[in-house]
N, C-alpha and C. Protein backbone atom coordinates (compact mmCIF):
# COMPACT_ATOMS: atom_id res chain seq x y z
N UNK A 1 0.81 -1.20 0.00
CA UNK A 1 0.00 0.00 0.00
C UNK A 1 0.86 1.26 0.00
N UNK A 2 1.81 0.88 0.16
CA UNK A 2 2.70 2.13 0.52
C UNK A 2 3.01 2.75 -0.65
N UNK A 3 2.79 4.30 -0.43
CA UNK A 3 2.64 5.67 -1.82
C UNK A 3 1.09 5.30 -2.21
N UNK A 4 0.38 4.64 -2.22
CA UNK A 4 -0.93 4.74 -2.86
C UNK A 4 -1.84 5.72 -2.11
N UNK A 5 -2.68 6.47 -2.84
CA UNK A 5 -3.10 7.49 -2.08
C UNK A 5 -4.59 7.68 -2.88
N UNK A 6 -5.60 7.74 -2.21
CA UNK A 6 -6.93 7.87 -2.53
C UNK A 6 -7.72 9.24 -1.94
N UNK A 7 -8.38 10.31 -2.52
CA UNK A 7 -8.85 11.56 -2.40
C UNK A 7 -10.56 11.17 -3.03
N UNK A 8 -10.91 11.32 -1.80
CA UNK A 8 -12.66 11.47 -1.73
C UNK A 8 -12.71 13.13 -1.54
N UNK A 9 -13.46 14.35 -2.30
CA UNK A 9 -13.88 15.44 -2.61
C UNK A 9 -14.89 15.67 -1.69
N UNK A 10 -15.56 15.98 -0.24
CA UNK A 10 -16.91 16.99 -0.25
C UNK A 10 -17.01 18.08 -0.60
N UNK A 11 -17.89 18.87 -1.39
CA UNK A 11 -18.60 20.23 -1.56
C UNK A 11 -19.40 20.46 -0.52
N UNK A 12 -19.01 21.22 0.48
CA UNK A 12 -19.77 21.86 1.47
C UNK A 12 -20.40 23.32 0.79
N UNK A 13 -21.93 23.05 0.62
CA UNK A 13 -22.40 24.38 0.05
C UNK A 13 -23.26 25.06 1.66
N UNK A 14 -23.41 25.97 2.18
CA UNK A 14 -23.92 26.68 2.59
C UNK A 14 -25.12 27.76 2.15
N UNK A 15 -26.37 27.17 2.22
CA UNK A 15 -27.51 28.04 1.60
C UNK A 15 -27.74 28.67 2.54
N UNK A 16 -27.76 30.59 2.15
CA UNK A 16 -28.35 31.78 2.93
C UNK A 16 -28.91 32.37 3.02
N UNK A 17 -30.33 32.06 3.27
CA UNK A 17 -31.55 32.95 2.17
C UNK A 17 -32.35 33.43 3.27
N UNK A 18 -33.20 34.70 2.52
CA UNK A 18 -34.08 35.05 3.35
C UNK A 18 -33.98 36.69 3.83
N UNK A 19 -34.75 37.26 4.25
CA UNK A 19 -34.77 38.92 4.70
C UNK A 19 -34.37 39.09 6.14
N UNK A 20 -33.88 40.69 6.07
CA UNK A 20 -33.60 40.96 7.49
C UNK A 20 -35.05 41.32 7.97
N UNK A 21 -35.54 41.43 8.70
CA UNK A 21 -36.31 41.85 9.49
C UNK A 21 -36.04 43.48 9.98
N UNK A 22 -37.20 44.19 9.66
CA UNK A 22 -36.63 45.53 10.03
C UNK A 22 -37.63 46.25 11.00
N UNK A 23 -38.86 45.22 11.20
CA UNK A 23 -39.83 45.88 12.34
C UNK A 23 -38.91 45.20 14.08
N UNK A 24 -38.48 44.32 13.85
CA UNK A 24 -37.38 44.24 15.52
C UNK A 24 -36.59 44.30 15.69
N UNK A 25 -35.81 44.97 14.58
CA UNK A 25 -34.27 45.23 14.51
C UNK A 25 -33.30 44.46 14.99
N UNK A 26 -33.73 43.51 14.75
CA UNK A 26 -32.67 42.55 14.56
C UNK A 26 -32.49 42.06 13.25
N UNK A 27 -31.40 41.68 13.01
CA UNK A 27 -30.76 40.75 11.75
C UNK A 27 -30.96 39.25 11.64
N UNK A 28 -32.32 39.05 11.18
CA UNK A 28 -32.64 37.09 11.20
C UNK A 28 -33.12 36.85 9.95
N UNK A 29 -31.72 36.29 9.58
CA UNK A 29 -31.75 35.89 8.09
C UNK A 29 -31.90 34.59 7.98
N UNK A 30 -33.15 34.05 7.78
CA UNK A 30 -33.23 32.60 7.41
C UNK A 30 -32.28 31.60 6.52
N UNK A 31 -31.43 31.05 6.94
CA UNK A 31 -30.57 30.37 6.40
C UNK A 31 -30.99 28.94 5.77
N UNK A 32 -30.64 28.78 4.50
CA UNK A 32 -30.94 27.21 4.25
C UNK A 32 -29.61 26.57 3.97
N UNK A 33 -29.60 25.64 4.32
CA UNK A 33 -27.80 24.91 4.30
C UNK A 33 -28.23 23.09 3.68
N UNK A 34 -26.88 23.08 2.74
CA UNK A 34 -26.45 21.75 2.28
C UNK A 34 -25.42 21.57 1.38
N UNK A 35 -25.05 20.68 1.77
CA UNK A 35 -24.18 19.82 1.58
C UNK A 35 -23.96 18.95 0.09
N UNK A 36 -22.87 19.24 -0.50
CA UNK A 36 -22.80 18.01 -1.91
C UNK A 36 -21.52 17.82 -1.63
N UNK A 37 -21.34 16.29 -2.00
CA UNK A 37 -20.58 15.28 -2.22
C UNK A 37 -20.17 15.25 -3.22
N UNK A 38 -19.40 15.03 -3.86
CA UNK A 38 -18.56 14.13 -5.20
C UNK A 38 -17.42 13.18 -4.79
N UNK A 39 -17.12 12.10 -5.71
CA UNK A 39 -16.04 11.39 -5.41
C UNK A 39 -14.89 11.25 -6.77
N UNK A 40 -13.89 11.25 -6.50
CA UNK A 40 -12.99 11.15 -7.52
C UNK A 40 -12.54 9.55 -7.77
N UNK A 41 -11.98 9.43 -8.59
CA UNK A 41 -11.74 7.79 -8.67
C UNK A 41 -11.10 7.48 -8.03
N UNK A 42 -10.86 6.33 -7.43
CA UNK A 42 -9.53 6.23 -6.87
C UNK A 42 -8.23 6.01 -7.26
N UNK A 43 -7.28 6.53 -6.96
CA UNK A 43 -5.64 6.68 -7.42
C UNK A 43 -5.06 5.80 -6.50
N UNK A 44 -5.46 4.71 -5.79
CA UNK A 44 -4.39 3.49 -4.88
C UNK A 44 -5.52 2.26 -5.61
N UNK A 45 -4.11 1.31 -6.19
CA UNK A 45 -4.64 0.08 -6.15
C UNK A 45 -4.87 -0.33 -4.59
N UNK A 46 -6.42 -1.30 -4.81
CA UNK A 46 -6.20 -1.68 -3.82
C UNK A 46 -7.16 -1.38 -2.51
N UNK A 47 -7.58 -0.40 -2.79
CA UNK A 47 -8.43 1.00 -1.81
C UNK A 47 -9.82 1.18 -2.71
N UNK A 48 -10.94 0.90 -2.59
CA UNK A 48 -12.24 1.43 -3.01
C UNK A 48 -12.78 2.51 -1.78
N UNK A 49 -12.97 3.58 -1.91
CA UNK A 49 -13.26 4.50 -0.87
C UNK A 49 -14.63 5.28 -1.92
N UNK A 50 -15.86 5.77 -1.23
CA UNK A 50 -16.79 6.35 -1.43
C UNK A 50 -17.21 7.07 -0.70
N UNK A 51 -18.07 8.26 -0.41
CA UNK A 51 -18.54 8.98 0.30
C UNK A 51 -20.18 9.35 0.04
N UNK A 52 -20.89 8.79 0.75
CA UNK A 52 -22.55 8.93 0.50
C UNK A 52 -22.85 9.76 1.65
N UNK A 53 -24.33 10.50 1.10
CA UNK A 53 -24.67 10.77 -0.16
C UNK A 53 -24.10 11.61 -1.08
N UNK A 54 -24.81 12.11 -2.39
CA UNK A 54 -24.01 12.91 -3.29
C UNK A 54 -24.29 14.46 -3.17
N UNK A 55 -25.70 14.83 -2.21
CA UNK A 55 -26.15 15.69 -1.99
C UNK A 55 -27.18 15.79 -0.53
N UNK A 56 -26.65 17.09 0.24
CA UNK A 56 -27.42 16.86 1.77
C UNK A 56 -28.28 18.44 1.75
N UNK A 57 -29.16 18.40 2.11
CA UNK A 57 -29.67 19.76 2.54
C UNK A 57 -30.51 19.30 3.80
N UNK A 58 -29.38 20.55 4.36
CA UNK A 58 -29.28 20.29 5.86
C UNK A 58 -30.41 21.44 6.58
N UNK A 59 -31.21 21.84 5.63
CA UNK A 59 -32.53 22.47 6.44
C UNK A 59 -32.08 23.82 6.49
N UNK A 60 -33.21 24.78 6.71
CA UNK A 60 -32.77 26.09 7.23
C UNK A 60 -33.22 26.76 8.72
N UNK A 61 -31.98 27.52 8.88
CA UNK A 61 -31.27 27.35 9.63
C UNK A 61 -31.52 29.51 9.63
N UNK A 62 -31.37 30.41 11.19
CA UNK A 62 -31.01 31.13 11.36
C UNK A 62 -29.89 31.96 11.58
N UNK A 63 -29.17 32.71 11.01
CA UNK A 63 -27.45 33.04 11.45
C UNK A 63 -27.69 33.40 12.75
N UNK A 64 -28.08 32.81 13.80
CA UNK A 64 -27.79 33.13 15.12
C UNK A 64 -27.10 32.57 16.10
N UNK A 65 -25.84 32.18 15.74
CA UNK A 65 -24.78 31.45 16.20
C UNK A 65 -24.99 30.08 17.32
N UNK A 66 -25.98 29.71 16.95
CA UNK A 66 -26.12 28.60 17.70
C UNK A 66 -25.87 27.35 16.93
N UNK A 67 -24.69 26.42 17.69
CA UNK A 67 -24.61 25.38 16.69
C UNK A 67 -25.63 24.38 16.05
N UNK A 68 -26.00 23.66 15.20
CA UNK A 68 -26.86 22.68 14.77
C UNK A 68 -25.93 21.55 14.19
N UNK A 69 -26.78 20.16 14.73
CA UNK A 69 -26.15 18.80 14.87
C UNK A 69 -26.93 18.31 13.44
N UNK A 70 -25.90 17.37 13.05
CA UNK A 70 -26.75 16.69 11.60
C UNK A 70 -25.74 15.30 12.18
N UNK A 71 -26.95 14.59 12.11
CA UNK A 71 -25.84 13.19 12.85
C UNK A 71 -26.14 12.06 11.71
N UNK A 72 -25.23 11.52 11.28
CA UNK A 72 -24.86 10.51 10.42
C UNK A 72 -24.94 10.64 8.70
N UNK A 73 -24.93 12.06 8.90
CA UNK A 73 -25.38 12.18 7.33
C UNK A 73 -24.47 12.14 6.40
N UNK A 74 -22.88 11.64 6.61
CA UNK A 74 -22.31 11.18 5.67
C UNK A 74 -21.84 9.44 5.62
N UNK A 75 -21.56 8.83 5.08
CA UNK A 75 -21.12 7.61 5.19
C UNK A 75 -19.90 7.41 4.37
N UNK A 76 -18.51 7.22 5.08
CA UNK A 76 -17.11 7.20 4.59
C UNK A 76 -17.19 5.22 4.82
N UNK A 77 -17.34 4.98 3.05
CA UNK A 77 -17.59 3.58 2.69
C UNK A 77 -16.05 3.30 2.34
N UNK A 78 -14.72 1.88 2.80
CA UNK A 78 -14.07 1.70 2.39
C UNK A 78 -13.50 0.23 2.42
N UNK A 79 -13.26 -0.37 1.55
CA UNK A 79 -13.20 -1.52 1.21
C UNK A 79 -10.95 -1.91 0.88
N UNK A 80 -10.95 -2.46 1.81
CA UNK A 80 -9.45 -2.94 1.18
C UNK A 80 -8.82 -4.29 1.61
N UNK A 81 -8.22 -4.67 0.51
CA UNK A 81 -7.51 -5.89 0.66
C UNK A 81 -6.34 -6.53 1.34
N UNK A 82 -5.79 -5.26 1.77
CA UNK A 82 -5.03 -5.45 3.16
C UNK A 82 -4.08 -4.79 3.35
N UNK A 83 -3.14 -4.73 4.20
CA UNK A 83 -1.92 -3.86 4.27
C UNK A 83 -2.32 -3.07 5.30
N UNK A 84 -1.88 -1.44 5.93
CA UNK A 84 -1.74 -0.84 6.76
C UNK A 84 -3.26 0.58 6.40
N UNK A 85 -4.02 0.99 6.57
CA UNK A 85 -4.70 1.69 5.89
C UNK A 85 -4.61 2.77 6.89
N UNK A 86 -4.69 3.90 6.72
CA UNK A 86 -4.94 5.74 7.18
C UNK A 86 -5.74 6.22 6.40
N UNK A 87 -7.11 6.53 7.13
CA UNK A 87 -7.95 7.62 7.09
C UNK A 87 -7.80 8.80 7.71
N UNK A 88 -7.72 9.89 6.78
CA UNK A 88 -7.85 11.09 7.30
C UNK A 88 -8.71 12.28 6.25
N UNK A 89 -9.12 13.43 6.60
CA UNK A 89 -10.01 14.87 6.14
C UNK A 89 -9.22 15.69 6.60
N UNK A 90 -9.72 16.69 5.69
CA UNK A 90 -9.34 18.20 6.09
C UNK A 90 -9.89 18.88 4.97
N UNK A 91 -10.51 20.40 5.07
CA UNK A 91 -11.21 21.11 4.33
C UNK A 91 -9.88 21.84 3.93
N UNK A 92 -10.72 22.91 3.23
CA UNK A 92 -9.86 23.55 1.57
C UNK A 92 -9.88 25.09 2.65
N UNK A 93 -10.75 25.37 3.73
CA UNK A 93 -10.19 26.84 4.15
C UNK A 93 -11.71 27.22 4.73
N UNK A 94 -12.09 28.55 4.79
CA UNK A 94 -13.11 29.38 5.29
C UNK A 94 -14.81 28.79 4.29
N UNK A 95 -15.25 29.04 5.05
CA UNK A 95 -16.89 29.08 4.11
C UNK A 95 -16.67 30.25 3.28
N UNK A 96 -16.77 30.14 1.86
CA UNK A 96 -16.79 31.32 1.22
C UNK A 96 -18.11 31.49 0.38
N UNK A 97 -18.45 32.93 0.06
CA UNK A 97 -20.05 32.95 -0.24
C UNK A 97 -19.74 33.19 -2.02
N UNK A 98 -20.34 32.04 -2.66
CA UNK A 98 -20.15 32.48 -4.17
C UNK A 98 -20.61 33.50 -4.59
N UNK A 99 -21.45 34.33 -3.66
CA UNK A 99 -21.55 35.71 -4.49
C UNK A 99 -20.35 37.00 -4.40
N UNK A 100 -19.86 36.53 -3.13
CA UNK A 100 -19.16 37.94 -2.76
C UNK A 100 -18.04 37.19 -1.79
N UNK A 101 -16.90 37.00 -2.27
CA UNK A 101 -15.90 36.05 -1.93
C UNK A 101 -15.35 36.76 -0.37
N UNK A 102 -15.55 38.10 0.16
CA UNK A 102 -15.51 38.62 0.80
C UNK A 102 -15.97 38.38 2.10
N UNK A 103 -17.51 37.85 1.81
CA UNK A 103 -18.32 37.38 2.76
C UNK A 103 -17.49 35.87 3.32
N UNK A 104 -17.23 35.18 4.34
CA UNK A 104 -17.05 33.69 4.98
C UNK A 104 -17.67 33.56 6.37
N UNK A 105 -17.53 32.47 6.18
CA UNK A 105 -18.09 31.71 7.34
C UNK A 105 -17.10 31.06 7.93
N UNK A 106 -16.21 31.14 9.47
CA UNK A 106 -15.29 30.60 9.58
C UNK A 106 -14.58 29.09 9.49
N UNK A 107 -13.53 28.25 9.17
CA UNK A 107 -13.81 27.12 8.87
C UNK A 107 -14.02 26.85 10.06
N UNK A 108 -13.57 27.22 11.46
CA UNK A 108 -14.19 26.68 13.08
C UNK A 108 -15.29 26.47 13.36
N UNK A 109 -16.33 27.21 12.44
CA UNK A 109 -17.41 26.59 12.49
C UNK A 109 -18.41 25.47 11.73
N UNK A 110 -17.33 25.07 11.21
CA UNK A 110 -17.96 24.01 10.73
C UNK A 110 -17.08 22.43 11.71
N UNK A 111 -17.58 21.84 11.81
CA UNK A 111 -17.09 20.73 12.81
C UNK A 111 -17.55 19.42 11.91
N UNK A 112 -16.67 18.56 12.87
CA UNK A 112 -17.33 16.99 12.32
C UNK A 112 -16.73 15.70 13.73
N UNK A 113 -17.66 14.84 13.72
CA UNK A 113 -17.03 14.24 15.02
C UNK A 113 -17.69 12.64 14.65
N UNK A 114 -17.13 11.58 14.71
CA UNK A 114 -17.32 9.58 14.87
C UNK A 114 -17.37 9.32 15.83
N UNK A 115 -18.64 8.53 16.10
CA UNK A 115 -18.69 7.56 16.81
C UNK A 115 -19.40 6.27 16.89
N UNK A 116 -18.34 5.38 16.08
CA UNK A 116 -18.89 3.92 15.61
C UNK A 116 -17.77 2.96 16.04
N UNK A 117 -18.71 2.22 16.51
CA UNK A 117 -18.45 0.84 17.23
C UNK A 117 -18.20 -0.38 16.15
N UNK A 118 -17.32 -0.59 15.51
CA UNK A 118 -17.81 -1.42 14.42
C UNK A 118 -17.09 -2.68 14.44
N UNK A 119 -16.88 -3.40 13.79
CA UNK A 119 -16.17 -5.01 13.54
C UNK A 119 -14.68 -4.76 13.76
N UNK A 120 -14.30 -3.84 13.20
CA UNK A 120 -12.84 -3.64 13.27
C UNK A 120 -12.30 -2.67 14.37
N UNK A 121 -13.09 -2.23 15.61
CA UNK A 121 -12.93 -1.97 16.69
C UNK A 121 -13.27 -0.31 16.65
N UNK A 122 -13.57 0.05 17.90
CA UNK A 122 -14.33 1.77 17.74
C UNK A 122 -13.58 2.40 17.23
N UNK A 123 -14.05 3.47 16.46
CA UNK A 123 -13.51 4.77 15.66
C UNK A 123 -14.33 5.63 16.84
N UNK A 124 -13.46 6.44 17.49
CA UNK A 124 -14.22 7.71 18.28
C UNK A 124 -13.33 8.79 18.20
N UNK A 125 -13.79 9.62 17.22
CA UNK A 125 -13.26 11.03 17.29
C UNK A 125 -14.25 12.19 17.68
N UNK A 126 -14.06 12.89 18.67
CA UNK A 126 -14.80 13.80 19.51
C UNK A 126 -14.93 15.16 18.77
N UNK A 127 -15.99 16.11 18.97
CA UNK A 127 -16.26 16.92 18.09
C UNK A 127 -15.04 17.45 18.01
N UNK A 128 -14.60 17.81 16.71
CA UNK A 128 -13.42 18.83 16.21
C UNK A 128 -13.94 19.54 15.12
N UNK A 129 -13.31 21.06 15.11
CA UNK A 129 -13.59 21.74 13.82
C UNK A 129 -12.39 21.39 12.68
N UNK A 130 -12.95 21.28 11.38
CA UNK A 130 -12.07 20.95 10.08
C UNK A 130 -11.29 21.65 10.09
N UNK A 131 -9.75 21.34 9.83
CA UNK A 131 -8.70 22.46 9.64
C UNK A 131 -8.29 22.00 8.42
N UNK A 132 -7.22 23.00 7.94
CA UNK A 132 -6.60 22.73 6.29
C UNK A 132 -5.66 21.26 6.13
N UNK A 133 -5.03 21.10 7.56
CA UNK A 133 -4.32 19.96 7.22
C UNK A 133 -4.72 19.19 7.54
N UNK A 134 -4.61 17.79 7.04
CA UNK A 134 -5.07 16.22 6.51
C UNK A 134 -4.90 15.74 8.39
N UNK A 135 -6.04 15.23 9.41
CA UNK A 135 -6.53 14.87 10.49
C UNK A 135 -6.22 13.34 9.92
N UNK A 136 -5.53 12.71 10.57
CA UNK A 136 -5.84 11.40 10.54
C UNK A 136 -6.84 10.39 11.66
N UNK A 137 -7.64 10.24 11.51
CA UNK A 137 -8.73 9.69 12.34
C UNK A 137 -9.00 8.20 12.79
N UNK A 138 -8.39 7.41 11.55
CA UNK A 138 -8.50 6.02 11.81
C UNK A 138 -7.18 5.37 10.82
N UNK A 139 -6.76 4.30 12.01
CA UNK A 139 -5.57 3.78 10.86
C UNK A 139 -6.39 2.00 11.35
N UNK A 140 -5.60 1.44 10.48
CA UNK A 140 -6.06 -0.11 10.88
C UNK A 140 -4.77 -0.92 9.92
N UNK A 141 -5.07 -1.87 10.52
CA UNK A 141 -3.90 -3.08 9.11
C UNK A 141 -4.83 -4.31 9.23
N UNK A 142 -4.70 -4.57 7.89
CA UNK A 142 -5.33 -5.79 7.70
C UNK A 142 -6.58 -5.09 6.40
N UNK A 143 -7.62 -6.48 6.17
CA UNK A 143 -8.43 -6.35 4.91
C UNK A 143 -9.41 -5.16 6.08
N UNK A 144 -10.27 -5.10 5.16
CA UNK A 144 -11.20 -4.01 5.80
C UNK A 144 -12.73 -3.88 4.65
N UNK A 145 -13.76 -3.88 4.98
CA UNK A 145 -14.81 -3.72 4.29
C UNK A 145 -16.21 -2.76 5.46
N UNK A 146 -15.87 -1.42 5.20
CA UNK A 146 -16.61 -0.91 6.51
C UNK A 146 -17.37 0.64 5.71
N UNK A 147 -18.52 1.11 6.70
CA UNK A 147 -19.05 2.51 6.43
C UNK A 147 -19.19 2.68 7.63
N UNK A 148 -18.33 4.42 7.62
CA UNK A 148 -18.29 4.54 8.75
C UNK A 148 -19.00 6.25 8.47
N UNK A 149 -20.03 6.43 9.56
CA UNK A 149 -21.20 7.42 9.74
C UNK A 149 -20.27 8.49 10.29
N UNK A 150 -20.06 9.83 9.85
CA UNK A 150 -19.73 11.07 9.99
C UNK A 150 -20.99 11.94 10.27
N UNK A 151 -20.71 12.44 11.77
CA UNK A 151 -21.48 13.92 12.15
C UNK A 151 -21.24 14.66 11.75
N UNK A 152 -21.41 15.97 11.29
CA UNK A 152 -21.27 17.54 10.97
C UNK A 152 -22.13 18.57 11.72
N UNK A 153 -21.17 19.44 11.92
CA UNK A 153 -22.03 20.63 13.20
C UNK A 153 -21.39 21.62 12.29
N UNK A 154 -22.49 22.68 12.40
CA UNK A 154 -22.50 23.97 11.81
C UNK A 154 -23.36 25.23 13.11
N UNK A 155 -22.35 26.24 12.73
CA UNK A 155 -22.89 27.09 13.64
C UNK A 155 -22.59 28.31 12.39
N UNK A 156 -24.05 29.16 12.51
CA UNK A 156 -23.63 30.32 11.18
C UNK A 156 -23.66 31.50 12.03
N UNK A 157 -22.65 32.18 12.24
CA UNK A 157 -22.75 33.20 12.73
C UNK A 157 -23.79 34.52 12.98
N UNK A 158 -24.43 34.96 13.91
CA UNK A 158 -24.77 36.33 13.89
C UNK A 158 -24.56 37.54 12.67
N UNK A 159 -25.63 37.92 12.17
CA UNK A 159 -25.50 39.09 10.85
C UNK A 159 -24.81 38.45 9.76
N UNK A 160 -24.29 37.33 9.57
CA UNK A 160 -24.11 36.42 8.52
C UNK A 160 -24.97 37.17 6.99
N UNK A 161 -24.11 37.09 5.94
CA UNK A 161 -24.76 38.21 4.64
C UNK A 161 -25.41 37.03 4.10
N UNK A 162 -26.51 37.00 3.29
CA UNK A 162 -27.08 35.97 3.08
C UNK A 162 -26.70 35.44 1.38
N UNK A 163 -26.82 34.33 1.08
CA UNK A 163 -25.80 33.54 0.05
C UNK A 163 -25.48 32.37 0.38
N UNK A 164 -24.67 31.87 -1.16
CA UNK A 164 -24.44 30.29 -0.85
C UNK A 164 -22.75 30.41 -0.66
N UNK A 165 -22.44 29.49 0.91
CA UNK A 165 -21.44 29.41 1.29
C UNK A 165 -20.27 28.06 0.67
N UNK A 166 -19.13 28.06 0.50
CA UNK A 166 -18.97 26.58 -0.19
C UNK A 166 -17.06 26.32 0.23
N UNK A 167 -17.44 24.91 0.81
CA UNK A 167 -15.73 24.69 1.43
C UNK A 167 -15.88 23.05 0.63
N UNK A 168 -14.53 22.61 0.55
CA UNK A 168 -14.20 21.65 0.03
C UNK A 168 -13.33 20.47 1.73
N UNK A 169 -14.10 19.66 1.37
CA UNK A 169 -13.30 18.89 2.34
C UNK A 169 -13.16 17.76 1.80
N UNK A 170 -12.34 17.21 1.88
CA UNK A 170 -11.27 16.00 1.63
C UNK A 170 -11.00 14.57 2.21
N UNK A 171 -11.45 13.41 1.59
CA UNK A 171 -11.05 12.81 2.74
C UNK A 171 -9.86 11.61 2.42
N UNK A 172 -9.22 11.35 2.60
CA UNK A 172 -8.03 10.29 2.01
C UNK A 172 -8.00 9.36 2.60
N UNK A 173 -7.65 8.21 1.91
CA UNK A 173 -7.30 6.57 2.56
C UNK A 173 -5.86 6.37 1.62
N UNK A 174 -4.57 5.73 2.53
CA UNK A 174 -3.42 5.46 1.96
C UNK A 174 -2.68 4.44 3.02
């Protein structure tokens, strides 16, 4: 296995829709948020890795900085024939708003956290926010045929400009 390297793609989109409110002066911009997937082929013999689903909409949501839980809504599917395997993610940087690149959403607020009990012994990683560099989360040796359920927490900040937000996260098996 060694040098083989496999890159699973998420599109984290962030939907931001909706009016300010100007009879209570406050700023409550109805947020709608989701999530797309893609997968690239894989580049390691040896490694079948997938990421379901291909598309999440994660409901809407107020920018009022309170976090919101989405529990199991990804599934990191990976199949291998043996050798030493490392799983790890890491996103591409800040929530950025495709209208106005100016506008982000910090990447700290976006989080992701495992907790599965499975055949090949628990994966428990405790909530963490995505950073740029590659988290390794699970290693194992030996064959492997497993899906393993990923949480995501989002918290959209207060006065948040409204728009679609979009981070890339990554996930690798090598």
């Amino acid at each position: 296995m060694k040098g083989h390297i496999m890159f699973i793609t998420v599109i984290a989109s962030v939907f931001l829709l909706g009016v300010v409110s100007a009879d209570t002066g406050n700023n409550t911009t109805n947020t709608t948020t989701s999530l797309n997937t893609t997968a690239v082929e894989p580049l390691a013999s040896g490694i079948q890795m997938s990421v379901t689903p291909t598309a999440l909409n994660l409901g809407t949501v107020d920018p009022d900085g309170l976090e919101r839980a989405y529990y199991s809504i990804t599934d990191v599917s990976i199949r291998t024939s043996g050798g030493t395997l490392r799983v790890s993610v890491r996103a591409s940087g800040d929530l950025i708003s495709i209208n106005n690149s100016s506008n982000t959403i910090p990447l700290s607020n976006l989080k992701y956290s495992i907790k599965y009990d499975g055949p090949y012994g628990p994966i428990d990683v405790p909530k963490r926010s995505f950073t740029t560099r590659y988290y390794t989360f699970w290693t194992y040796r030996g064959s492997v045929n497993i899906k393993i359920p990923v949480n995501y927490y989002l918290t959209v900040p207060p006065y948040t400009d409204p728009g679609t937000y979009r981070v890339t996260v990554t996930y690798r098996a090598l």
